[in-house]
N, C-alpha and C. Protein backbone atom coordinates (compact mmCIF):
# COMPACT_ATOMS: atom_id res chain seq x y z
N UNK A 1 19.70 11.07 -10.87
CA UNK A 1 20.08 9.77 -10.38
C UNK A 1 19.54 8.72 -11.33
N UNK A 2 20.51 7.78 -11.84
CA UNK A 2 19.94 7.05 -12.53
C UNK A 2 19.60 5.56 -11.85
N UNK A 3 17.92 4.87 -12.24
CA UNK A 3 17.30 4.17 -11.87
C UNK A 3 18.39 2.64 -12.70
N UNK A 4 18.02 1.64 -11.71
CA UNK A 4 18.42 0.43 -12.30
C UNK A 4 17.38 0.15 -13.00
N UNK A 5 17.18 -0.87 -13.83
CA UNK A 5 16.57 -1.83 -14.58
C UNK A 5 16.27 -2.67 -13.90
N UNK A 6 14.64 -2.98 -13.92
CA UNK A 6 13.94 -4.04 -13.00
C UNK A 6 13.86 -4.96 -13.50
N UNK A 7 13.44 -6.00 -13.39
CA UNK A 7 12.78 -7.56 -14.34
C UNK A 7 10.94 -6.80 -14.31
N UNK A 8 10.33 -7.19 -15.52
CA UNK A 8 9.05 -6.49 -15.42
C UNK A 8 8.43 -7.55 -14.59
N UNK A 9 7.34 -6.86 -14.13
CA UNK A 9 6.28 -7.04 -13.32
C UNK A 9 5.16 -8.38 -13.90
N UNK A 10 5.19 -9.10 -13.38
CA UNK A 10 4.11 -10.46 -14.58
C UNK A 10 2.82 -9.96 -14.25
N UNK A 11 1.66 -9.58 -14.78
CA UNK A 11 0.42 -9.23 -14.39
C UNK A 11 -0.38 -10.25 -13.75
N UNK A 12 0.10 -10.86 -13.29
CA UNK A 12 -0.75 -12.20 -12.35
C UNK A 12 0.29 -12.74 -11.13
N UNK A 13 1.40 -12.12 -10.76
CA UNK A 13 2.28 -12.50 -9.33
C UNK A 13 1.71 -12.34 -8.60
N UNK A 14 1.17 -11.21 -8.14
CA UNK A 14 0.39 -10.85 -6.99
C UNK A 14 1.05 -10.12 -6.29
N UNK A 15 2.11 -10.00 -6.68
CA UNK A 15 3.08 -9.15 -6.26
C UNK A 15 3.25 -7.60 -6.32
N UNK A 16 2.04 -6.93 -6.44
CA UNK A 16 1.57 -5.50 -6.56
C UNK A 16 0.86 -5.32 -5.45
N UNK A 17 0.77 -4.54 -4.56
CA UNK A 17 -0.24 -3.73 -3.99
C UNK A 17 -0.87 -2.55 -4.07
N UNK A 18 -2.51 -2.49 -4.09
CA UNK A 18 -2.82 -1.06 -4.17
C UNK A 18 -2.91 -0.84 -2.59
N UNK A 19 -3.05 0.88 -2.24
CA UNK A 19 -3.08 1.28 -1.22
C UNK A 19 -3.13 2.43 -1.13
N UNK A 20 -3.83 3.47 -0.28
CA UNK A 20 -3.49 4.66 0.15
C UNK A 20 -2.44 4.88 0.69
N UNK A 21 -2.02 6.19 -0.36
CA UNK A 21 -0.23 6.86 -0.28
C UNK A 21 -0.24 7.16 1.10
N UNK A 22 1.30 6.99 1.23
CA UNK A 22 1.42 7.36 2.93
C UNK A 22 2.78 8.09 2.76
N UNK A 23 2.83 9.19 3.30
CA UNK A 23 3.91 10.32 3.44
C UNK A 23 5.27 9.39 2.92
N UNK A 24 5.88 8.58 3.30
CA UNK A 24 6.83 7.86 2.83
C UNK A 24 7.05 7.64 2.21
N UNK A 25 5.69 7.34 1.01
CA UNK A 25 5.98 7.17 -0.27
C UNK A 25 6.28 8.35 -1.69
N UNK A 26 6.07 9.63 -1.11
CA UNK A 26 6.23 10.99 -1.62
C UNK A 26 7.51 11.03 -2.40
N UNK A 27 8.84 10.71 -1.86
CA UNK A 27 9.78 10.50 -2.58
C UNK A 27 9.79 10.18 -3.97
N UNK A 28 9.32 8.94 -3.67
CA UNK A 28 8.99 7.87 -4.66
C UNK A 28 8.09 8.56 -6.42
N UNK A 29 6.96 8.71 -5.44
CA UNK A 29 5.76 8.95 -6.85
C UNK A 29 6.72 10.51 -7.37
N UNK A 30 7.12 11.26 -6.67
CA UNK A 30 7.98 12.25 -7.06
C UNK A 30 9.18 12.11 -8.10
N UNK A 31 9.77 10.82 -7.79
CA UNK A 31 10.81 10.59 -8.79
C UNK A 31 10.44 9.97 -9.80
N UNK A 32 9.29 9.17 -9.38
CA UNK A 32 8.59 8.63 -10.76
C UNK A 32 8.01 9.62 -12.20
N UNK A 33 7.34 10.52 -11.45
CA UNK A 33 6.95 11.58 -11.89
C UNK A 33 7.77 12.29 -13.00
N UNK A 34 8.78 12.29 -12.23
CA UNK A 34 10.17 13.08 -12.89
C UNK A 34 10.96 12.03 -14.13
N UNK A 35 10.68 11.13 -13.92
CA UNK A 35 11.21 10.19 -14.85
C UNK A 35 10.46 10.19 -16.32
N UNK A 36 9.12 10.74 -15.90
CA UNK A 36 7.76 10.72 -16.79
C UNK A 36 8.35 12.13 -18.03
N UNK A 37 8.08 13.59 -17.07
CA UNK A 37 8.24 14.98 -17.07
C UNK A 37 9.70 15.38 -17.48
N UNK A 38 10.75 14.43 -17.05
CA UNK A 38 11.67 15.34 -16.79
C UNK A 38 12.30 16.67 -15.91
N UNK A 39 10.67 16.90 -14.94
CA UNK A 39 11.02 17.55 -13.92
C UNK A 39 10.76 17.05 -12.42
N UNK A 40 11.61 17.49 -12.04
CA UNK A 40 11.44 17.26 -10.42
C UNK A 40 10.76 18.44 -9.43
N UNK A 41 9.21 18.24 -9.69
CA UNK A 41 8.65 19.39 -9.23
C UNK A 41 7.89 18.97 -7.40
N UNK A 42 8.73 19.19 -6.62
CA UNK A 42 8.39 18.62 -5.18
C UNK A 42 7.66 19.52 -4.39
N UNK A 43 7.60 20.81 -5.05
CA UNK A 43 6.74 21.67 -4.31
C UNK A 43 5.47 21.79 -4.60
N UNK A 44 5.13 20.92 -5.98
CA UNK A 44 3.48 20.66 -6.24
C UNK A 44 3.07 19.21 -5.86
N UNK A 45 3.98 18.29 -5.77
CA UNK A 45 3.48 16.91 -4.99
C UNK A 45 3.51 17.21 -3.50
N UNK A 46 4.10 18.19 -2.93
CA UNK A 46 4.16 18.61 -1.50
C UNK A 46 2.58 18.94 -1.00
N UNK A 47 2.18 19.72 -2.05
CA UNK A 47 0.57 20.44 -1.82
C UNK A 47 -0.70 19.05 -2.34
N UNK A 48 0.10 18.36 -3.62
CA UNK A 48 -0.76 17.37 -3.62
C UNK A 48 -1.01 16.13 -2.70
N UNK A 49 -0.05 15.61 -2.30
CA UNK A 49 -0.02 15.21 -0.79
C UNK A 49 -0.76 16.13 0.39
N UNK A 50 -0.81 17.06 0.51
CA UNK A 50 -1.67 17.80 1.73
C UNK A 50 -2.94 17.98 0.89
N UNK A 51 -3.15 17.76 -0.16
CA UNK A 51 -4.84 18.00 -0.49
C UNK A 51 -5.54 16.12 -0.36
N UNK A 52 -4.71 15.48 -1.01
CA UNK A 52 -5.34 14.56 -1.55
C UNK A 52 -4.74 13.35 -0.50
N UNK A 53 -3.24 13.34 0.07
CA UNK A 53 -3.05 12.51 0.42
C UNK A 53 -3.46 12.20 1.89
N UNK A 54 -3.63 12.86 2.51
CA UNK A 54 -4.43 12.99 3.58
C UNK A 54 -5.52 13.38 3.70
N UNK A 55 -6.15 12.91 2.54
CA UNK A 55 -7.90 13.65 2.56
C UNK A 55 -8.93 12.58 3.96
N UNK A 56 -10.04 13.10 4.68
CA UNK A 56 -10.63 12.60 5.74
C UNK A 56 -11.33 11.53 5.06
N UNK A 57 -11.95 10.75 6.21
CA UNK A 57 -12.93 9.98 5.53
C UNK A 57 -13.95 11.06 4.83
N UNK A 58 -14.93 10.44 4.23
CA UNK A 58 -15.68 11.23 3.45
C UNK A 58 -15.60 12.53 3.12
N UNK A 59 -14.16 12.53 2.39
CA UNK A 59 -13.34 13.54 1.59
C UNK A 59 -14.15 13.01 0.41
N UNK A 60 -14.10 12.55 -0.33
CA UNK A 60 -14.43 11.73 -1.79
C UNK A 60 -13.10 12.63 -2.69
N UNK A 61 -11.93 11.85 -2.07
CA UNK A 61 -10.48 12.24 -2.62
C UNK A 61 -9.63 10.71 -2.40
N UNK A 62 -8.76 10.52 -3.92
CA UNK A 62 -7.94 9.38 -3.94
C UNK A 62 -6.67 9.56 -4.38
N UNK A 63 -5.46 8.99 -3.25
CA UNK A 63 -4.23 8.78 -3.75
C UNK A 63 -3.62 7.62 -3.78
N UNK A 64 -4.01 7.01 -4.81
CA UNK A 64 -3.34 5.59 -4.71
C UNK A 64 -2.46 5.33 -4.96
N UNK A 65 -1.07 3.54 -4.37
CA UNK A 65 -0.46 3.94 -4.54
C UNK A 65 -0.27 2.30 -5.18
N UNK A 66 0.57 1.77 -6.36
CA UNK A 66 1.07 0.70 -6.01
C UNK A 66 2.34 0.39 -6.15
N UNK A 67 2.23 -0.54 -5.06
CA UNK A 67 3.74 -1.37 -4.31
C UNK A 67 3.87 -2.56 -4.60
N UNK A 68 5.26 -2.62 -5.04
CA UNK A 68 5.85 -3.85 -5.33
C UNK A 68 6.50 -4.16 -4.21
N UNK A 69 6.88 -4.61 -3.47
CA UNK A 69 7.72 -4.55 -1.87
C UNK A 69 7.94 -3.13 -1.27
N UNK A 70 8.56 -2.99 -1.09
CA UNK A 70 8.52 -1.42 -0.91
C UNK A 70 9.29 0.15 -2.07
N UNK A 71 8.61 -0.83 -3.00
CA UNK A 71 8.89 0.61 -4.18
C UNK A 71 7.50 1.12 -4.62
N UNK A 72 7.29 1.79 -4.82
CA UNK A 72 6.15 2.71 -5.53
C UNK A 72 6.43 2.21 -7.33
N UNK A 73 5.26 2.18 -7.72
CA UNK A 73 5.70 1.52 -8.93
C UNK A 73 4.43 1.88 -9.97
N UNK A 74 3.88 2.93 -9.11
CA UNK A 74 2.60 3.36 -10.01
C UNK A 74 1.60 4.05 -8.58
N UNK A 75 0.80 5.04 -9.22
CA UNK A 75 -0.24 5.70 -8.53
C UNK A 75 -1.35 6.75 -9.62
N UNK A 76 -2.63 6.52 -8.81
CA UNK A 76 -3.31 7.12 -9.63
C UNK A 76 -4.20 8.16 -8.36
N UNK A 77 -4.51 9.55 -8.95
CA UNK A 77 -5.27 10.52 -8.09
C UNK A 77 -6.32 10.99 -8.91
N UNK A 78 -7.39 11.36 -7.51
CA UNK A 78 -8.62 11.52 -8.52
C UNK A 78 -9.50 12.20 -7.25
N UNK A 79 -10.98 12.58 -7.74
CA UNK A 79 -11.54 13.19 -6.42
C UNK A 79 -12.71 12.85 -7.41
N UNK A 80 -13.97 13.63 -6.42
CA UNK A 80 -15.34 13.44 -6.92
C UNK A 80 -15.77 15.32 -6.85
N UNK A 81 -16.02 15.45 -7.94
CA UNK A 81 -16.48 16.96 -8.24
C UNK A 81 -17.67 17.01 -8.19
N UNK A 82 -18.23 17.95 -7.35
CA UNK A 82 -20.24 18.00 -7.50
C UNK A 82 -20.59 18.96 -8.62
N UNK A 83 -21.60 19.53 -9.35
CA UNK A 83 -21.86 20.29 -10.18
C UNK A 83 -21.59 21.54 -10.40
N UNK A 84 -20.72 20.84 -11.13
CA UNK A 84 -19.13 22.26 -12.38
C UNK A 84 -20.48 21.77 -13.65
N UNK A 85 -20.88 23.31 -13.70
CA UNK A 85 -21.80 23.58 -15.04
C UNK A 85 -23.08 22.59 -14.86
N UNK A 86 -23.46 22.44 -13.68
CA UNK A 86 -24.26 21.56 -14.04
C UNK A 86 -24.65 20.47 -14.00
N UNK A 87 -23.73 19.82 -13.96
CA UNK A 87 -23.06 18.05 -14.18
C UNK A 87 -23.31 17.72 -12.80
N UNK A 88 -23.91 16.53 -13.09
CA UNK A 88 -24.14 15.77 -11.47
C UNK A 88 -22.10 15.68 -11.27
N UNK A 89 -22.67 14.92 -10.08
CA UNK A 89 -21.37 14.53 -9.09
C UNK A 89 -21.10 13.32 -10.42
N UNK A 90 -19.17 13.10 -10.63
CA UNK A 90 -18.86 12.81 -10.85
C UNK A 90 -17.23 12.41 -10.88
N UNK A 91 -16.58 11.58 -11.09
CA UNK A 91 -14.82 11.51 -10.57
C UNK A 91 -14.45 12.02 -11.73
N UNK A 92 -13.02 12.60 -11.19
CA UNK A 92 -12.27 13.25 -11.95
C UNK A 92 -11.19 12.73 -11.83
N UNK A 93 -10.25 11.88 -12.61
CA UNK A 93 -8.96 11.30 -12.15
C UNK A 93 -8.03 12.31 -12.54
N UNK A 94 -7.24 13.04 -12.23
CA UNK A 94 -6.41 13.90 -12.69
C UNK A 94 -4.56 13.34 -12.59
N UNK A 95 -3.95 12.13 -12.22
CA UNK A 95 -3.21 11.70 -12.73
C UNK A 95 -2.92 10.31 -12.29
N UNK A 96 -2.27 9.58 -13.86
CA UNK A 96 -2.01 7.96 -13.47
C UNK A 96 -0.43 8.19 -14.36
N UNK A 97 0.32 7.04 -13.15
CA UNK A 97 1.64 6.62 -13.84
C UNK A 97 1.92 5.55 -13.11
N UNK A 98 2.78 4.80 -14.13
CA UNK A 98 2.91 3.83 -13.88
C UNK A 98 4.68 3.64 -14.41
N UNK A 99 5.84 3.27 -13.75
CA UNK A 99 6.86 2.92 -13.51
C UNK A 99 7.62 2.19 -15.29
N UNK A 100 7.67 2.54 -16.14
CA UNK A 100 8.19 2.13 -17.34
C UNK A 100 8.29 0.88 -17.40
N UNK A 101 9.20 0.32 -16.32
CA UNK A 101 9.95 -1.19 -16.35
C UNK A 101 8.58 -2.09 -16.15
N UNK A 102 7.47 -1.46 -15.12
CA UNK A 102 6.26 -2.45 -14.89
C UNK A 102 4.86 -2.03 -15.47
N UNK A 103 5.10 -1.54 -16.90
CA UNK A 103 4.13 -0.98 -17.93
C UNK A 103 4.09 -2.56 -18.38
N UNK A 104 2.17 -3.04 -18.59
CA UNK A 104 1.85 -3.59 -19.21
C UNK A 104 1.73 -5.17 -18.32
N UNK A 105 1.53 -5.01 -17.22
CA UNK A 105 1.60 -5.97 -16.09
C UNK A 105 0.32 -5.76 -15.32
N UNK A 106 -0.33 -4.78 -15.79
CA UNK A 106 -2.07 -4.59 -15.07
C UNK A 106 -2.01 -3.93 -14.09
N UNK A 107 -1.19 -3.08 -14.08
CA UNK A 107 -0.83 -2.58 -12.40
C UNK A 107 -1.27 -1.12 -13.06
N UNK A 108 -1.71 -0.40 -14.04
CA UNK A 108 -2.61 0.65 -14.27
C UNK A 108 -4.30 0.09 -14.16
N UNK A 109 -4.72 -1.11 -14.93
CA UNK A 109 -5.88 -1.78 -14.47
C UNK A 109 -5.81 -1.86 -13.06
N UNK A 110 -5.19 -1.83 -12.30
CA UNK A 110 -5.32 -2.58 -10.64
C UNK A 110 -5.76 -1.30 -10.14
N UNK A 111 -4.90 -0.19 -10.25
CA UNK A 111 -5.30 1.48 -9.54
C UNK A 111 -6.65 2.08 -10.47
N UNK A 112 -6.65 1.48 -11.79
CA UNK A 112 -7.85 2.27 -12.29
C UNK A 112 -9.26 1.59 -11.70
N UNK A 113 -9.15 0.41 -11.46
CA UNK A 113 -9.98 -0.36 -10.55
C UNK A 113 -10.48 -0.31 -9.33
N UNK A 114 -9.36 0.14 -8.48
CA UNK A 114 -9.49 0.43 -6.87
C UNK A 114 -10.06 2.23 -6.61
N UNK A 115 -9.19 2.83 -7.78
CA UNK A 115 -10.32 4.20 -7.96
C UNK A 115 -11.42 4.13 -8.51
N UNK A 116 -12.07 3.33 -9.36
CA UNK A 116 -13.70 3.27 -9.62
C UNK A 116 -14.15 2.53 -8.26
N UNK A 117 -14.09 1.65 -7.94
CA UNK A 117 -14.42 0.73 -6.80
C UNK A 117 -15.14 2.54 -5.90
N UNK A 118 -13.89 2.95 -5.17
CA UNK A 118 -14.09 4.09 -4.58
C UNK A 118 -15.16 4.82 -4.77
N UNK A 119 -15.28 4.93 -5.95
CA UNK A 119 -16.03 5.80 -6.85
C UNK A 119 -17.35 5.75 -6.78
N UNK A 120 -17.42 4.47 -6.82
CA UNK A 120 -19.04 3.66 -7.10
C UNK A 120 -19.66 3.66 -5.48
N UNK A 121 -18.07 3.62 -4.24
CA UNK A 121 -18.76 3.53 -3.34
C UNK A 121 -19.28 4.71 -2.94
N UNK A 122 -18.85 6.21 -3.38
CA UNK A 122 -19.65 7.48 -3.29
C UNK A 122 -20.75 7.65 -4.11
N UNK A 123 -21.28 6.46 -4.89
CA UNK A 123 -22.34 6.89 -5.50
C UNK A 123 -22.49 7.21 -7.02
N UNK A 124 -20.91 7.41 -7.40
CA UNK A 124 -20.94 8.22 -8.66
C UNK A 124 -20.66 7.02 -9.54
N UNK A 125 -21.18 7.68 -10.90
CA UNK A 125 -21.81 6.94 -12.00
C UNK A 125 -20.75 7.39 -13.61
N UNK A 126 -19.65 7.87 -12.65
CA UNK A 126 -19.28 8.58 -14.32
C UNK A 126 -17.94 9.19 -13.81
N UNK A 127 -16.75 8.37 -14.42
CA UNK A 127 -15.45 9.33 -14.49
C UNK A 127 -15.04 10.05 -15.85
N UNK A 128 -14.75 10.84 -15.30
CA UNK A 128 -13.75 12.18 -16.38
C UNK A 128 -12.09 12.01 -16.03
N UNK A 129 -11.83 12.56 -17.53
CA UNK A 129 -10.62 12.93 -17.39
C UNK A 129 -9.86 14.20 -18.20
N UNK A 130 -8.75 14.70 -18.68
CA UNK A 130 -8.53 15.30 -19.79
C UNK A 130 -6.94 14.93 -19.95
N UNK A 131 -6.53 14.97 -20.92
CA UNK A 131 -4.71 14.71 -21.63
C UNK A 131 -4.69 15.36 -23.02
N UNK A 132 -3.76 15.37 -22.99
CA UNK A 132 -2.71 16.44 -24.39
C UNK A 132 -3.17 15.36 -25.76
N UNK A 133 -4.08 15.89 -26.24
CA UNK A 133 -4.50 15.04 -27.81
C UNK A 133 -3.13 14.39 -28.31
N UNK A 134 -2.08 14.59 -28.04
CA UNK A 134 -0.31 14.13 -28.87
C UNK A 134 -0.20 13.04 -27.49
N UNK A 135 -0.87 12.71 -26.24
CA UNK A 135 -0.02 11.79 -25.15
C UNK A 135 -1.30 10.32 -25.91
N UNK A 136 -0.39 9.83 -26.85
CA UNK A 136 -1.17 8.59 -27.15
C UNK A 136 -1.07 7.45 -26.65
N UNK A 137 0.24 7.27 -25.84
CA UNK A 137 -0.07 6.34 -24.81
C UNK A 137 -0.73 6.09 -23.53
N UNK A 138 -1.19 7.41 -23.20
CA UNK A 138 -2.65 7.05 -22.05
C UNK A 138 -3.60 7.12 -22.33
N UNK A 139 -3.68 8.11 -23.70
CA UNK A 139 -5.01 8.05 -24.66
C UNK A 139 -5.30 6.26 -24.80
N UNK A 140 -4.54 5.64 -25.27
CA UNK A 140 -4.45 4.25 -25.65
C UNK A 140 -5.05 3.37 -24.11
N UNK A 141 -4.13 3.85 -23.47
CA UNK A 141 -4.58 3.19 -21.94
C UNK A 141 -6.03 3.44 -21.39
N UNK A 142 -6.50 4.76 -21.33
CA UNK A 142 -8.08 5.42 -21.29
C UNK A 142 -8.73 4.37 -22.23
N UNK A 143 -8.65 4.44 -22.94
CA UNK A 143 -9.47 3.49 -24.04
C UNK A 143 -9.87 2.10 -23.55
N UNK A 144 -8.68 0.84 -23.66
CA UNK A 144 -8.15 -0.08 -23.06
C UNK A 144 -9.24 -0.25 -22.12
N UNK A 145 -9.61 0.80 -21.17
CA UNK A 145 -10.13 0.77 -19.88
C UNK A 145 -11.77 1.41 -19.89
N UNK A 146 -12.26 1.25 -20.62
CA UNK A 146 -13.58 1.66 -21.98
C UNK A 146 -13.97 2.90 -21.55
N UNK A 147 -12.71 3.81 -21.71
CA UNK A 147 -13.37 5.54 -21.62
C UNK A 147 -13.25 5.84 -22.99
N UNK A 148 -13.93 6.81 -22.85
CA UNK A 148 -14.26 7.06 -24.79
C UNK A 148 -14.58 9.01 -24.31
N UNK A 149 -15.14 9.92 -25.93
CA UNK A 149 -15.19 11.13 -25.41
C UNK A 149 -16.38 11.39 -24.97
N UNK A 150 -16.20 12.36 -24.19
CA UNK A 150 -17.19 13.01 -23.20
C UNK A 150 -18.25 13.94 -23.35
N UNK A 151 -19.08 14.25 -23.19
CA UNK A 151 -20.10 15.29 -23.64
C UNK A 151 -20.22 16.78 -23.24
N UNK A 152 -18.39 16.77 -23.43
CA UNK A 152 -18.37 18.32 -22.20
C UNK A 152 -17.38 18.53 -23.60
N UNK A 153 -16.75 20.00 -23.39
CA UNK A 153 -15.80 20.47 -24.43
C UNK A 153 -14.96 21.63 -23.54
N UNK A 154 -13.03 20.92 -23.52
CA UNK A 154 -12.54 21.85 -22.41
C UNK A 154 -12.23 23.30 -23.22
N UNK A 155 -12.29 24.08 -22.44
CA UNK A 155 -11.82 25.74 -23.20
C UNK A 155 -10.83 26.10 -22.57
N UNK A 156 -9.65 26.55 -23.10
CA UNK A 156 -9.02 27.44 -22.46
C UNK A 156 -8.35 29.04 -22.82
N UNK A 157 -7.76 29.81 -21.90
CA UNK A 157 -7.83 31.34 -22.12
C UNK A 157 -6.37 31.44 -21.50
N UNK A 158 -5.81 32.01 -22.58
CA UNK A 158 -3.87 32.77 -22.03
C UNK A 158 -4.65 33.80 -21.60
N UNK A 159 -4.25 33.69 -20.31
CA UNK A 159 -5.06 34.94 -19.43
C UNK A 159 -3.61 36.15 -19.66
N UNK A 160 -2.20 35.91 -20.11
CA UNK A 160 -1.47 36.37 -20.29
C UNK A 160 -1.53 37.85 -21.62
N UNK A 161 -2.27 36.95 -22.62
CA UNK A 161 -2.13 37.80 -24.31
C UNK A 161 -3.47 38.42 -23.88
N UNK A 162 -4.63 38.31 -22.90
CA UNK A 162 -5.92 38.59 -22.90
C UNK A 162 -5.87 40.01 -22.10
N UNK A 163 -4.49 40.15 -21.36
CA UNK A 163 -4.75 41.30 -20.59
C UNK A 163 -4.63 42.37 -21.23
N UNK A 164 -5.85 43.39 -21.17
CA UNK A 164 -5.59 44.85 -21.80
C UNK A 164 -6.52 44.59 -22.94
N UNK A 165 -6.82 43.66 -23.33
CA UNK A 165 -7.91 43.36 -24.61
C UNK A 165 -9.61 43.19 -24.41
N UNK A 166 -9.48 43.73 -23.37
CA UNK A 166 -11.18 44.42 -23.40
C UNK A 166 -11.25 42.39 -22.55
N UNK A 167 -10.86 41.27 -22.33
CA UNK A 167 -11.23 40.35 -22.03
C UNK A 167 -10.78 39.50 -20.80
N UNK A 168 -11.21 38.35 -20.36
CA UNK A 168 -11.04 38.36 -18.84
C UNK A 168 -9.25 38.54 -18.99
């Protein structure tokens, strides 16, 4: 389905809201998503919605969402991890997007904001993240937003080519 063309977003209307996602808006961050990806994957925003979008109070889990009237026009998710290796408690944002037409209107500052806010109110002192060394436009945006690298190093294992080779 193809999207119309919006007028962009002015970063000072006021005309954005952040908010916790509400089932209604699933559609939405779904097609956004897909606009991003190229895929329309509804059976992993289905589960991410039941982990994150309905997390309890003192879950230390975030699905934010922001609204321009009633469109979804950006959301960012994230949680607070306690000690993986070690590492005090700390947030983990594991995804931000933001709507093409309303890139560059502060409405990634507004959700990266309302998830530290969160953040700080559990206590924690330190977000993480990870992205594809080639995605230089959120690399650029991370930055922008004074994250820099981290003192951890990610590893990973094709658990696929590993089987039968003496390894996990």
């Amino acid at each position: 389905m193809a999207r119309r063309p919006r007028a962009p977003i002015p970063p000072t209307s006021g005309a954005v809201t952040v908010r916790a996602v509400r089932r209604s808006d699933l559609d939405q961050v779904i097609a956004l998503d897909a606009q991003e990806t190229g895929l329309e994957k509804r059976d992993y925003w289905e589960r991410v919605y039941k982990r994150y979008g309905r997390a309890g109070r003192g879950e230390q889990s975030w699905f934010l969402v922001a609204v321009a009237g009633n469109t979804v026009v950006g959301f960012v998710i994230g949680e607070v991890r306690d000690w993986e290796f070690g590492s005090p408690p700390c947030g983990w944002l594991f995804a931000i997007n933001i709507e093409q037409e309303a890139r560059q209107a502060g409405i990634g500052s507004r959700l990266m904001t309302s998830f530290c806010d969160g953040l700080r109110a559990a206590g924690v002192r330190k977000l993480r993240t990870m992205l594809s060394r080639d995605n230089t436009l959120v690399l650029s945006f991370f930055r922008s937003q004074g994250m820099m690298a981290a003192p951890i190093i990610p590893l990973e294992l094709d658990v696929a080519a590993a089987a039968g080779k003496g390894r996990a």
